[in-house]
Protein backbone atom coordinates (compact mmCIF):
# COMPACT_ATOMS: atom_id res chain seq x y z
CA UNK A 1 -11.29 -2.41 -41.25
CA UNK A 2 -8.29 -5.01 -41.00
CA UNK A 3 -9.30 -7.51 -38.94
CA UNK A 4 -5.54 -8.81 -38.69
CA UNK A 5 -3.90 -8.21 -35.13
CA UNK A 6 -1.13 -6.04 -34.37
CA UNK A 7 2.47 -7.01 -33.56
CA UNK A 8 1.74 -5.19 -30.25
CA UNK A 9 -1.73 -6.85 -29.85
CA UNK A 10 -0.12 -9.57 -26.84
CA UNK A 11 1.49 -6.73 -24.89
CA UNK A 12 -2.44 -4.58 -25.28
CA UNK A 13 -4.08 -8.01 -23.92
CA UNK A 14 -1.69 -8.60 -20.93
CA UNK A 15 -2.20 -4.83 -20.03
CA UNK A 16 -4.98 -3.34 -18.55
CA UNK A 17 -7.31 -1.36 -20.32
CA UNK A 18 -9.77 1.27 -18.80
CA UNK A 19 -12.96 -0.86 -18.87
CA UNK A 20 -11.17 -4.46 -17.54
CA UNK A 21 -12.91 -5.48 -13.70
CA UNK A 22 -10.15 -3.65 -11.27
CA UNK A 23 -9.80 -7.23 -9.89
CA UNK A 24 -8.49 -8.85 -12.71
CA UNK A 25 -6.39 -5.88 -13.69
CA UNK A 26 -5.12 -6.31 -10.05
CA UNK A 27 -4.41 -9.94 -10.66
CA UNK A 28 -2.83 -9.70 -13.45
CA UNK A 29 -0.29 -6.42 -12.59
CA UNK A 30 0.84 -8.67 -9.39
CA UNK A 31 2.73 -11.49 -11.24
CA UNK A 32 3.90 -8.55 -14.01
CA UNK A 33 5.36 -6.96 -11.18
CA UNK A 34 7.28 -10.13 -9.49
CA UNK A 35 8.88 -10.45 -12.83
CA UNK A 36 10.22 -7.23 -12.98
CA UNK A 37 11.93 -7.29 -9.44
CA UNK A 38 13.44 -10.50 -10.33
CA UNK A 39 14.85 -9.10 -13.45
CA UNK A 40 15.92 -5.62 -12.64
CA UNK A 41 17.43 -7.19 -9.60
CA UNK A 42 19.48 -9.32 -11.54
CA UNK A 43 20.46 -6.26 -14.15
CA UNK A 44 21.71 -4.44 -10.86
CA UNK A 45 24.05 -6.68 -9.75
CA UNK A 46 26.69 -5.75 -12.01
CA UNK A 47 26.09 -1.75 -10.91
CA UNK A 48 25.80 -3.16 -7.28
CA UNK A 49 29.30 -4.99 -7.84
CA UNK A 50 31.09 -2.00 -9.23
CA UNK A 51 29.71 0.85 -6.74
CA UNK A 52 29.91 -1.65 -3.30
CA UNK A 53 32.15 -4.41 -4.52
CA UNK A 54 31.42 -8.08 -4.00
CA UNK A 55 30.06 -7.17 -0.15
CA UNK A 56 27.70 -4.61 -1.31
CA UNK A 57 27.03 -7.15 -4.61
CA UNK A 58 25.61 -9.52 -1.73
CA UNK A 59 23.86 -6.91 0.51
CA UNK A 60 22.31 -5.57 -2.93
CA UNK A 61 21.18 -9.48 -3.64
CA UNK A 62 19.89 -10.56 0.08
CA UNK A 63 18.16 -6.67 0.08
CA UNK A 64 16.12 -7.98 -3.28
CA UNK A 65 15.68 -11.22 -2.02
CA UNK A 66 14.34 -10.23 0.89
CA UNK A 67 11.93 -7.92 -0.81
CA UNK A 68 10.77 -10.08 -3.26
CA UNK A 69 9.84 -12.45 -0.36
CA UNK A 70 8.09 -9.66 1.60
CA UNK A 71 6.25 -8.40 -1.49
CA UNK A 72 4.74 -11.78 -1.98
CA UNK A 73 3.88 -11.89 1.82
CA UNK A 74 2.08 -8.00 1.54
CA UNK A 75 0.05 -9.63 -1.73
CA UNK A 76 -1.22 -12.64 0.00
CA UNK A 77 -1.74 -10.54 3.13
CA UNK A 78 -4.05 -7.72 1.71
CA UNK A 79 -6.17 -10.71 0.19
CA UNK A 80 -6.51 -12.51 2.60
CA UNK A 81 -7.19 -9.81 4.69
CA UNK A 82 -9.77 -8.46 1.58
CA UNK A 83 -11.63 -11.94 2.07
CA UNK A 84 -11.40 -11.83 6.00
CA UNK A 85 -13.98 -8.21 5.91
CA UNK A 86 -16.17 -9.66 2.63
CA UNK A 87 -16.37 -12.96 3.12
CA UNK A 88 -17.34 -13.18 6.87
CA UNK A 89 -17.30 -17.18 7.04
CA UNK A 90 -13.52 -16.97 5.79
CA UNK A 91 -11.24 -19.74 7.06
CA UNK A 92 -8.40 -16.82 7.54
CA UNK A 93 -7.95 -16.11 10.99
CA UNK A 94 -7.69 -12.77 12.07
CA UNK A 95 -4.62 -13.47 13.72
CA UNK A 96 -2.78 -15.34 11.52
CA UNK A 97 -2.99 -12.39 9.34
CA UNK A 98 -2.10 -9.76 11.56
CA UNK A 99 1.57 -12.60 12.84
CA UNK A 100 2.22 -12.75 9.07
CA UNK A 101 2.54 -9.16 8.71
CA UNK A 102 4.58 -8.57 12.01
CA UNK A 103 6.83 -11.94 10.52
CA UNK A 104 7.39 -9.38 7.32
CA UNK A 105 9.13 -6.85 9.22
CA UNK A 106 10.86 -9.20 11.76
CA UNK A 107 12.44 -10.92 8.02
CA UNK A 108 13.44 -7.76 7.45
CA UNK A 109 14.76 -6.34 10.16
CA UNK A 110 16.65 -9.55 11.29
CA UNK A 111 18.66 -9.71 7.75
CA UNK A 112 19.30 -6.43 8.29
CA UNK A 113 21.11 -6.25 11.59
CA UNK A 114 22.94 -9.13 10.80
CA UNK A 115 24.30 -7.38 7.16
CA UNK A 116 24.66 -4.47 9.39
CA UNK A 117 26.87 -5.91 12.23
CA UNK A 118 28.92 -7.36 9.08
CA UNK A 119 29.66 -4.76 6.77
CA UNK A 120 28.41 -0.69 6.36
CA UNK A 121 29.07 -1.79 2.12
CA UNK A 122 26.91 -4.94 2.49
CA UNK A 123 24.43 -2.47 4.15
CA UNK A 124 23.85 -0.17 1.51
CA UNK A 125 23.81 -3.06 -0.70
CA UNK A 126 20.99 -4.22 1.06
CA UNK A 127 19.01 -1.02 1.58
CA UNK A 128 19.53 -0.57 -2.20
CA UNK A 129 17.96 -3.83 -3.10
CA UNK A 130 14.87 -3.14 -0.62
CA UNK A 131 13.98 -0.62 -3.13
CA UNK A 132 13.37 -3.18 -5.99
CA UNK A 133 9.57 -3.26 -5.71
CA UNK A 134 9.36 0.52 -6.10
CA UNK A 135 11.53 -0.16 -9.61
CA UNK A 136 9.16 -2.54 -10.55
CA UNK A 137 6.26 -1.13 -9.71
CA UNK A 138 7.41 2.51 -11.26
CA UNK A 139 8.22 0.47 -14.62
CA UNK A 140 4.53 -1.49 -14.20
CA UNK A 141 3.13 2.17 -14.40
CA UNK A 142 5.37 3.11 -17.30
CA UNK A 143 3.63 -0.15 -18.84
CA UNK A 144 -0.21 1.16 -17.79
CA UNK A 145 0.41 4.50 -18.64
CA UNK A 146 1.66 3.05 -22.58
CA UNK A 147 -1.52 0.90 -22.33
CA UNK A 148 -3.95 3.69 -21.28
CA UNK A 149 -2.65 6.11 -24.25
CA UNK A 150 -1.69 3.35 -26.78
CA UNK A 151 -6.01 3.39 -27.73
């Protein structure tokens, strides 16, 4: 057998494979999937610009931004929450958790009456660019799913 590794050797290590711990798998598909929202945001814009114009172009970029943001909030959440029910001496209050997660949806909701009250364009934009983290995630799948049948 050729001990030599394959071109596509990196890509096989950063994925995860059936027998990793679903923690690191977990820890590792996270910053995978920040990436991807930043650039498939970024590939949008031009689409964004020429459906929606410049308004909906800036809608589309505070809708991704604001997603991003909230995405990293949800992650940070759901651990610290995680560590809140194993770990009963956790620092984390209970609260604090609970006022992040209602700060989430106030972010979102106060960018989006005040894109709303501007422009219906900027609007869509922004509803448009909400939807980044289900791009990335649906490409971070495509990636597993390669990984999983790749062996």
């Amino acid at each position: 057998m050729n001990d030599e590794a394959k071109p596509d050797d990196h890509v096989n290590q950063d994925l995860a494979t059936s027998d990793d711990n679903p923690s690191s798998v977990f820890a590792r598909a996270i910053p995978r999937i920040l990436r991807i929202m930043l650039v498939a945001s970024l590939l949008l814009l031009a689409p964004a610009f020429w459906l929606y114009s410049w308004r909906g172009t800036i809608g589309f970029a505070a809708g991704a931004t604001v997603s991003y943001i909230n995405f990293l909030a949800l992650t940070r959440g759901v651990e610290d929450l995680a560590d809140r029910i194993v770990n009963r001496q956790s620092q984390e209050k209970g609260r604090k958790i609970v006022v992040r997660f209602l700060v989430r949806y106030g972010l979102v909701a106060v960018v989006a009456y005040a894109i709303f009250k501007t422009s219906a364009l900027a609007f869509r934009g922004f509803l448009w660019g909400l939807c980044a983290p289900v791009a990335a995630m649906m490409i971070e799948a495509g990636f597993e799913a390669y990984a999983a049948f790749r062996k």
